[in-house]
Protein backbone atom coordinates (compact mmCIF):
# COMPACT_ATOMS: atom_id res chain seq x y z
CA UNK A 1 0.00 0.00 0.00
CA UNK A 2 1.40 3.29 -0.50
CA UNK A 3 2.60 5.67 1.81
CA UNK A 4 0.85 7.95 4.21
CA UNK A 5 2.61 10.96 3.00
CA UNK A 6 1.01 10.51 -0.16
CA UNK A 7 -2.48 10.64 1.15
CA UNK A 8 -1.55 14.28 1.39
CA UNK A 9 -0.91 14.02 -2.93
CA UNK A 10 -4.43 12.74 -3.07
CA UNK A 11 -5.61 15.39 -1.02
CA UNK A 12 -4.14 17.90 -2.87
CA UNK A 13 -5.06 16.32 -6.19
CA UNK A 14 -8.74 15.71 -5.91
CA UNK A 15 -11.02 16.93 -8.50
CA UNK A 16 -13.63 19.49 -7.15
CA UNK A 17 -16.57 17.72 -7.85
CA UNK A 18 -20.16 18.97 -9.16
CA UNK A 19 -21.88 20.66 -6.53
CA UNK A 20 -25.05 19.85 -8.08
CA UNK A 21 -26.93 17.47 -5.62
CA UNK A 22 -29.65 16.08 -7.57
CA UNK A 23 -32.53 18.22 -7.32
CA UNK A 24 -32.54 18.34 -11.21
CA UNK A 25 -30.31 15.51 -12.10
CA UNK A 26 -32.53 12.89 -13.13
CA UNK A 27 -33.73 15.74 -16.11
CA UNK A 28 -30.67 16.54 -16.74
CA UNK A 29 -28.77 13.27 -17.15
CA UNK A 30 -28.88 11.51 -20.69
CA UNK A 31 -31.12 8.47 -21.99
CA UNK A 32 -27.74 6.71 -22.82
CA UNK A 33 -23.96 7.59 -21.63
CA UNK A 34 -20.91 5.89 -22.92
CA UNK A 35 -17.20 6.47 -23.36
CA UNK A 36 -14.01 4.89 -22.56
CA UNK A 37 -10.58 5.95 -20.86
CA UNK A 38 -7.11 4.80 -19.82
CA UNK A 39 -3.63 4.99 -17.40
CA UNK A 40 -1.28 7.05 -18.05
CA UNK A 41 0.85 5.90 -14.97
CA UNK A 42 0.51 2.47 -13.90
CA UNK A 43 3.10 0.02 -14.71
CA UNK A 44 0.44 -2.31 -16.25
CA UNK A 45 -1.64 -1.11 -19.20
CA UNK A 46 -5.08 -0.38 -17.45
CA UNK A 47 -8.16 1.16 -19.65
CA UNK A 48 -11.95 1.45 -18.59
CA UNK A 49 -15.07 1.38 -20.52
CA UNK A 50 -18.70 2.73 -19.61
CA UNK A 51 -22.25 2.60 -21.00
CA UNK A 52 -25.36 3.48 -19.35
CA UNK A 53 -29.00 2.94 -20.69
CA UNK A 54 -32.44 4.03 -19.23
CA UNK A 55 -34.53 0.94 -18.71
CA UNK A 56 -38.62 0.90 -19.49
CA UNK A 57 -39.23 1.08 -16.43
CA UNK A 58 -42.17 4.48 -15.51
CA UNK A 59 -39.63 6.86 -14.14
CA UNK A 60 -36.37 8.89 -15.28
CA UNK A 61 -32.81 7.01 -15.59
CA UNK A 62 -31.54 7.04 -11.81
CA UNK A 63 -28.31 5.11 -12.16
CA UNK A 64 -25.35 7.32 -12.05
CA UNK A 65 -21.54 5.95 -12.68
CA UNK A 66 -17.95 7.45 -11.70
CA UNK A 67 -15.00 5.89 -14.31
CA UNK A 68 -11.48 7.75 -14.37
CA UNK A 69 -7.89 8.09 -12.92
CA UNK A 70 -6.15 10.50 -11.26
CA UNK A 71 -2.16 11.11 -11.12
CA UNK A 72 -0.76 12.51 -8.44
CA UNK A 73 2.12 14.74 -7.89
CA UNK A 74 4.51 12.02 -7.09
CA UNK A 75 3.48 9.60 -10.13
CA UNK A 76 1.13 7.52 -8.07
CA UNK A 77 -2.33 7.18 -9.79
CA UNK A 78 -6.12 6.20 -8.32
CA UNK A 79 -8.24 4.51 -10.78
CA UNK A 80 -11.63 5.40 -9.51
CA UNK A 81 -15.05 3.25 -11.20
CA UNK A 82 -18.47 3.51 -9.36
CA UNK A 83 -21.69 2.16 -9.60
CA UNK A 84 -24.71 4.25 -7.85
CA UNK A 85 -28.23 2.87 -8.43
CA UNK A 86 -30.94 4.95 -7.16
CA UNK A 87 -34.59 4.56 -5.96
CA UNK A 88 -37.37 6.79 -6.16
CA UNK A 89 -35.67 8.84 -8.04
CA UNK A 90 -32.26 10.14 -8.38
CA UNK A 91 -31.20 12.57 -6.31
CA UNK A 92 -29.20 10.17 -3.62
CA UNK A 93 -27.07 8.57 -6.45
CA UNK A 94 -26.13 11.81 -8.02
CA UNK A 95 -24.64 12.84 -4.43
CA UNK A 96 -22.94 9.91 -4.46
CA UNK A 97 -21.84 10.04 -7.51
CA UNK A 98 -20.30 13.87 -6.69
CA UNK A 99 -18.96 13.38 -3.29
CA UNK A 100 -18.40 9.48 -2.29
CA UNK A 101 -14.73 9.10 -3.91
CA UNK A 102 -13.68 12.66 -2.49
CA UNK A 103 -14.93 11.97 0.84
CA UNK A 104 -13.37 8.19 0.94
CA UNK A 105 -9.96 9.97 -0.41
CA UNK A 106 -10.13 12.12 2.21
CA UNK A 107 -10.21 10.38 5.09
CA UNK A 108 -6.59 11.52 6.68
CA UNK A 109 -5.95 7.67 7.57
CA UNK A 110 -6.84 6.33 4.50
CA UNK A 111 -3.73 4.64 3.59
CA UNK A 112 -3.14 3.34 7.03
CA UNK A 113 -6.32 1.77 7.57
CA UNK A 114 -8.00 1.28 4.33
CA UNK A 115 -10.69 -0.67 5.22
CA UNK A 116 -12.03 1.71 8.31
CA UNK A 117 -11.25 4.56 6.49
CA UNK A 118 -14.08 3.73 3.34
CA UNK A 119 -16.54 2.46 6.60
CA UNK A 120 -16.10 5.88 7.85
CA UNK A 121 -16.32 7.66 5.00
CA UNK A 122 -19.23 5.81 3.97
CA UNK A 123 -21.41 6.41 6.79
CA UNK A 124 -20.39 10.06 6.99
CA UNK A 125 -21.39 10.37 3.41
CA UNK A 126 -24.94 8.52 4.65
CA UNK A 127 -25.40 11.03 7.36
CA UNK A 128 -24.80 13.96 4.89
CA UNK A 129 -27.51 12.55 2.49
CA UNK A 130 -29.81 12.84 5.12
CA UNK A 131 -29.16 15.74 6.45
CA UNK A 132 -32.41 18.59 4.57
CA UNK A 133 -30.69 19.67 1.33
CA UNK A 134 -31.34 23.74 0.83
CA UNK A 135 -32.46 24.63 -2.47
CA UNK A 136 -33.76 27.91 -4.49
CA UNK A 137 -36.88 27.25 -6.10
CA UNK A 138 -38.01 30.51 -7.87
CA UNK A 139 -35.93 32.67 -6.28
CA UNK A 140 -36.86 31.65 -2.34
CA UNK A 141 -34.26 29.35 -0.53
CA UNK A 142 -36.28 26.02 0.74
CA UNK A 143 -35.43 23.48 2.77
CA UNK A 144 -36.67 19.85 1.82
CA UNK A 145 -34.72 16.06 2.73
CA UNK A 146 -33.41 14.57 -0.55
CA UNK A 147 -35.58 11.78 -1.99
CA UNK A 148 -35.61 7.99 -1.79
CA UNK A 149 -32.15 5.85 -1.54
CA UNK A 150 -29.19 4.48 -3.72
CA UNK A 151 -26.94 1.32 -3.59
CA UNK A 152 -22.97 1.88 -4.11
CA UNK A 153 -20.32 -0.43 -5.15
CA UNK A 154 -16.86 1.31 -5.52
CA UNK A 155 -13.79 -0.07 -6.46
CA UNK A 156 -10.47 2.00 -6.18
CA UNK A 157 -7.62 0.85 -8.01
CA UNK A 158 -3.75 1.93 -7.09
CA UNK A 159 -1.61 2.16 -9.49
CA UNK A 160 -2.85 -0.98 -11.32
CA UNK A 161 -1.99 -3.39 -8.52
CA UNK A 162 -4.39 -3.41 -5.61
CA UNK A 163 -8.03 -3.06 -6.23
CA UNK A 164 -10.11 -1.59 -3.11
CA UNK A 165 -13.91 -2.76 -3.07
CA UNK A 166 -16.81 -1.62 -1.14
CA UNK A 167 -20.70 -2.20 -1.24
CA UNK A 168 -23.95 -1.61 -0.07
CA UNK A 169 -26.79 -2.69 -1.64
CA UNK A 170 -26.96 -4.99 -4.68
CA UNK A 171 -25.06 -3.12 -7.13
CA UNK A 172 -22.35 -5.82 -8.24
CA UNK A 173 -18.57 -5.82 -9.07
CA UNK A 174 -17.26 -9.39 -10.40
CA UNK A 175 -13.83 -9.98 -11.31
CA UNK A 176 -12.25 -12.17 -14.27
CA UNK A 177 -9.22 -14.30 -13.37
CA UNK A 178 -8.44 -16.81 -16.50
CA UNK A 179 -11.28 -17.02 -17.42
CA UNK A 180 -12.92 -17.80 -14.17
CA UNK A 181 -15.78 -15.23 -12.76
CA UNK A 182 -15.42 -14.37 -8.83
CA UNK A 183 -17.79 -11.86 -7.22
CA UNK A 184 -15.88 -9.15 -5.14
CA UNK A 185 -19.01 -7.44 -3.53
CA UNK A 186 -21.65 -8.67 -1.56
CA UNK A 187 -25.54 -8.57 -2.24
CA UNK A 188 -26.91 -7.20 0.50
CA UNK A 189 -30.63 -9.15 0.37
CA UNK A 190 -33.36 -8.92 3.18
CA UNK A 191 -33.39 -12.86 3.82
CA UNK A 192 -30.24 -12.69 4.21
CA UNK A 193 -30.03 -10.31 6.87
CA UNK A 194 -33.07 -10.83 8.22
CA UNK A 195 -32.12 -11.07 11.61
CA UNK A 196 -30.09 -7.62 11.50
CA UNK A 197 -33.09 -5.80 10.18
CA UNK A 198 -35.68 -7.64 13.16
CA UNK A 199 -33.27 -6.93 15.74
CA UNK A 200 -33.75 -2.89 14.79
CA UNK A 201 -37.38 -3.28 15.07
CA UNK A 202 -38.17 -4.00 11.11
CA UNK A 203 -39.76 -6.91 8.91
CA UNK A 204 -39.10 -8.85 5.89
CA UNK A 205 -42.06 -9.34 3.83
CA UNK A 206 -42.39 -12.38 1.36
CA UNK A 207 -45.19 -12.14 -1.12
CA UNK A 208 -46.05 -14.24 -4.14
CA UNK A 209 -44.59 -12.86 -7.55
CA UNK A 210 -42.48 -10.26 -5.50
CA UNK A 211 -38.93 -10.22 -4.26
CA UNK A 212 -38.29 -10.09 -0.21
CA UNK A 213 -38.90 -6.60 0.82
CA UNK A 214 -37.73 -4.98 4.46
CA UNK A 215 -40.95 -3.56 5.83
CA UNK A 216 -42.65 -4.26 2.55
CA UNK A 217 -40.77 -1.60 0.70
CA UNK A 218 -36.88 -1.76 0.24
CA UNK A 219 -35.86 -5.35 -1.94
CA UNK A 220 -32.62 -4.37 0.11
CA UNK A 221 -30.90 -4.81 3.71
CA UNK A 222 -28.37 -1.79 2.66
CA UNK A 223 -28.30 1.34 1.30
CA UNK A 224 -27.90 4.98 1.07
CA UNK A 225 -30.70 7.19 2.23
CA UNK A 226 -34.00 6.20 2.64
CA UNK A 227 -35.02 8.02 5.78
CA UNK A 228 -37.91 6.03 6.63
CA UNK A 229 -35.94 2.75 6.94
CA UNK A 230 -33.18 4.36 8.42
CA UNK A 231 -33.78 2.62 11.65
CA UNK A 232 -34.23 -0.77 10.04
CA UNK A 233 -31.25 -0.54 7.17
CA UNK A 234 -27.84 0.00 7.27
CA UNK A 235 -25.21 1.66 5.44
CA UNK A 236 -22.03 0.16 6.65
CA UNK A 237 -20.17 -1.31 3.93
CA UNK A 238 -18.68 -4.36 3.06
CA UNK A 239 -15.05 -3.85 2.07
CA UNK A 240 -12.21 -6.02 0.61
CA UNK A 241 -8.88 -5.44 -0.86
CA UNK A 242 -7.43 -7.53 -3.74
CA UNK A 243 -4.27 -7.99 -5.23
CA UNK A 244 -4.19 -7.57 -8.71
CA UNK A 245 -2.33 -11.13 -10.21
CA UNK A 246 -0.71 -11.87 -13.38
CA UNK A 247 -4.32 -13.82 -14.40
CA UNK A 248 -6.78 -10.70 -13.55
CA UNK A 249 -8.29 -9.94 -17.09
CA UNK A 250 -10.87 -7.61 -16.18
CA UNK A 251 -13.52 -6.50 -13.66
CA UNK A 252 -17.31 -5.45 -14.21
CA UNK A 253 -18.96 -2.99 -12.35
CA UNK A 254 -23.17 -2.90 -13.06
CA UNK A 255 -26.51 -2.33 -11.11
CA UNK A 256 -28.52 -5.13 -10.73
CA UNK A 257 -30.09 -4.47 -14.08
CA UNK A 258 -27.67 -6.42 -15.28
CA UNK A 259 -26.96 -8.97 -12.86
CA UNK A 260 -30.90 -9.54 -13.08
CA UNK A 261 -30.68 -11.20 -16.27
CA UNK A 262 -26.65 -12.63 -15.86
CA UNK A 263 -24.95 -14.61 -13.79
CA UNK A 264 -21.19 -13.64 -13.09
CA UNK A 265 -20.02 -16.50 -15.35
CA UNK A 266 -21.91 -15.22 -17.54
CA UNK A 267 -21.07 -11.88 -17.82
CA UNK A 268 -17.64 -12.25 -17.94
CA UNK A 269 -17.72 -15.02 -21.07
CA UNK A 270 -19.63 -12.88 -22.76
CA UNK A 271 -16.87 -10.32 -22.75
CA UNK A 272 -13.80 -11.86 -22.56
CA UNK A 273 -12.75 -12.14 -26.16
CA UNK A 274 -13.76 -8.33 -26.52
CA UNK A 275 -10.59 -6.53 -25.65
CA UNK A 276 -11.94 -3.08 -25.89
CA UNK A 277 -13.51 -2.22 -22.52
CA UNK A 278 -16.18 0.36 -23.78
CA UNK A 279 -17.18 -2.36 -26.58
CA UNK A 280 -17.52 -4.72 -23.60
CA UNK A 281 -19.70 -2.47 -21.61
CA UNK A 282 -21.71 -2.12 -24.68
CA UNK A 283 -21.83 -5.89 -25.12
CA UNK A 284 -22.87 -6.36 -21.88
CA UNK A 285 -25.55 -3.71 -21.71
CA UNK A 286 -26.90 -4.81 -25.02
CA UNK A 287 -26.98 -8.41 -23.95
CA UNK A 288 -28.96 -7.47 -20.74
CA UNK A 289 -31.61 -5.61 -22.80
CA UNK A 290 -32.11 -8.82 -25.01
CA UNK A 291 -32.76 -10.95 -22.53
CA UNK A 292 -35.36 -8.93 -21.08
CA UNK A 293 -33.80 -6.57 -18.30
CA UNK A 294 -36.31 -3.16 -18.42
CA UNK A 295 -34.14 -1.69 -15.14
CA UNK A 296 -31.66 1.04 -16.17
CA UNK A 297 -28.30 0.23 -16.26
CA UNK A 298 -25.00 1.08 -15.39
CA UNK A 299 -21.97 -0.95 -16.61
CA UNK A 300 -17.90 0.09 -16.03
CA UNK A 301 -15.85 -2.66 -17.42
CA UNK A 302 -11.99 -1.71 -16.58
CA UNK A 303 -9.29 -4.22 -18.11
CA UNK A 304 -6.34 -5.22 -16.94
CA UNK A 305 -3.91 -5.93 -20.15
């Protein structure tokens, strides 16, 4: 792991991000989103793909994505790729999607203690979504909570050899390792944390033709926001950190629009002849569609050449 005393390079080097925190972002976010990018640093040739696709479903495109790197002063580099899937509506994701990776990177024990560092950072980021958002609506300043909830999966990679992943919800990232699919995030389902969301005084509802449901609502035991389940959800993260081997191909980060209609084996042969990572993404995206996913999706496919 590097250094502390370049956690002070990351600090230094973060990108301001939009301070835009979702009031209008499902209207202004596009039908579809795609594009591609790559290292300029890292000792291993690294490049990311992205494509994003509003589902049929009777509502405005809420997933939101993060895909890029950042150099530092010193030559290090942080390959950031995100996944943010929101619910009723988008205005949770698009935080996330603005501020998550800043306020992770900023945590001044980051390096240290990685895997603290993103549970802090992730809850503090919860406790700021919930906190009344002000906003200007015709000229008066109002004050009004931010709507509904959004899952996260984030994956940091440094400088092309350790890969940082964290989760909450059922947003997916799945690794490829010759050939071989293994899921590096964890699908955070009511059954199975049922006894997590009765101990907080909720319920897990099980109805015919439905998925499981805490208190009849939420198909998930995790996420960001959702202020009326607060007490009976969580938000801490699960976290792992991976070393990037000699037979890591690629990884795929997607909201469960995808993983709906896939399995991780799946996925990842479907892709793994396709070398360029926004052609994947596309793949992958297009392949969901045709086998019937109407959720929106979000796909980052970064390979590892």
């Amino acid at each position: 792991m590097p250094s502390k005393a370049k956690m002070a390079s990351v600090q230094a080097q973060r990108k301001v991000g939009n301070q835009d925190d979702g009031l209008h972002g499902a209207e202004q976010e596009a039908v579809r989103a795609t594009g591609r990018g790559k290292s300029k640093a890292s000792a291993r040739k690294v490049t990311y793909g992205f494509h994003l696709v509003e589902g049929k479903m009777p509502h405005g495109m809420e997933d939101r994505h993060v895909a890029e790197f950042r150099r530092l002063d010193d030559g290090n580099e942080v390959g950031l790729f995100g996944v943010f899937d929101g619910h009723l509506g988008a205005d949770v994701a698009t935080y996330l999607r603005n501020h998550l990776f800043d306020n992770i990177l900023g945590e001044p024990d980051f390096w240290e203690d990685t895997m603290g560092a993103i549970r802090r950072a992730y809850h503090r980021t919860d406790r700021k979504v919930l906190k009344k958002k002000k906003v200007t609506a015709d000229g008066e300043e109002i004050v009004r909570p931010r709507r509904g909830g959004s899952t996260a999966v984030t994956v940091i990679l440094l400088n092309g050899e350790t890969l940082v992943v964290a989760n909450v919800g059922d947003s997916r990232a799945v690794v490829c390792e010759g050939g071989r699919a293994r899921q590096l995030s964890v699908d955070h389902e009511p059954l199975r944390e049922r006894d997590a969301i009765e101990r907080r005084g909720g319920f897990v509802t099980e109805m015919h033709g439905d998925v499981p449901r805490v208190d009849a609502s939420l198909a998930m035991s995790r996420a960001f926001g959702d202020r009326k389940l607060k007490e009976h959800i969580s938000s801490d993260p699960d976290v792992a950190i991976e070393h990037v081997g000699d037979d890591t191909e690629f990884v795929v980060v997607a909201s469960d629009g995808l993983w709906k209609v896939m399995s991780n084996q799946e996925a990842v042969d479907e892709v793994r002849d396709t070398r360029d990572a926004r052609k994947a993404a596309v793949k992958l995206v297009d392949s969901a569609v045709a086998r019937g996913s109407k959720d929106d999706i979000a796909c980052v496919v970064v390979r590892i050449h």
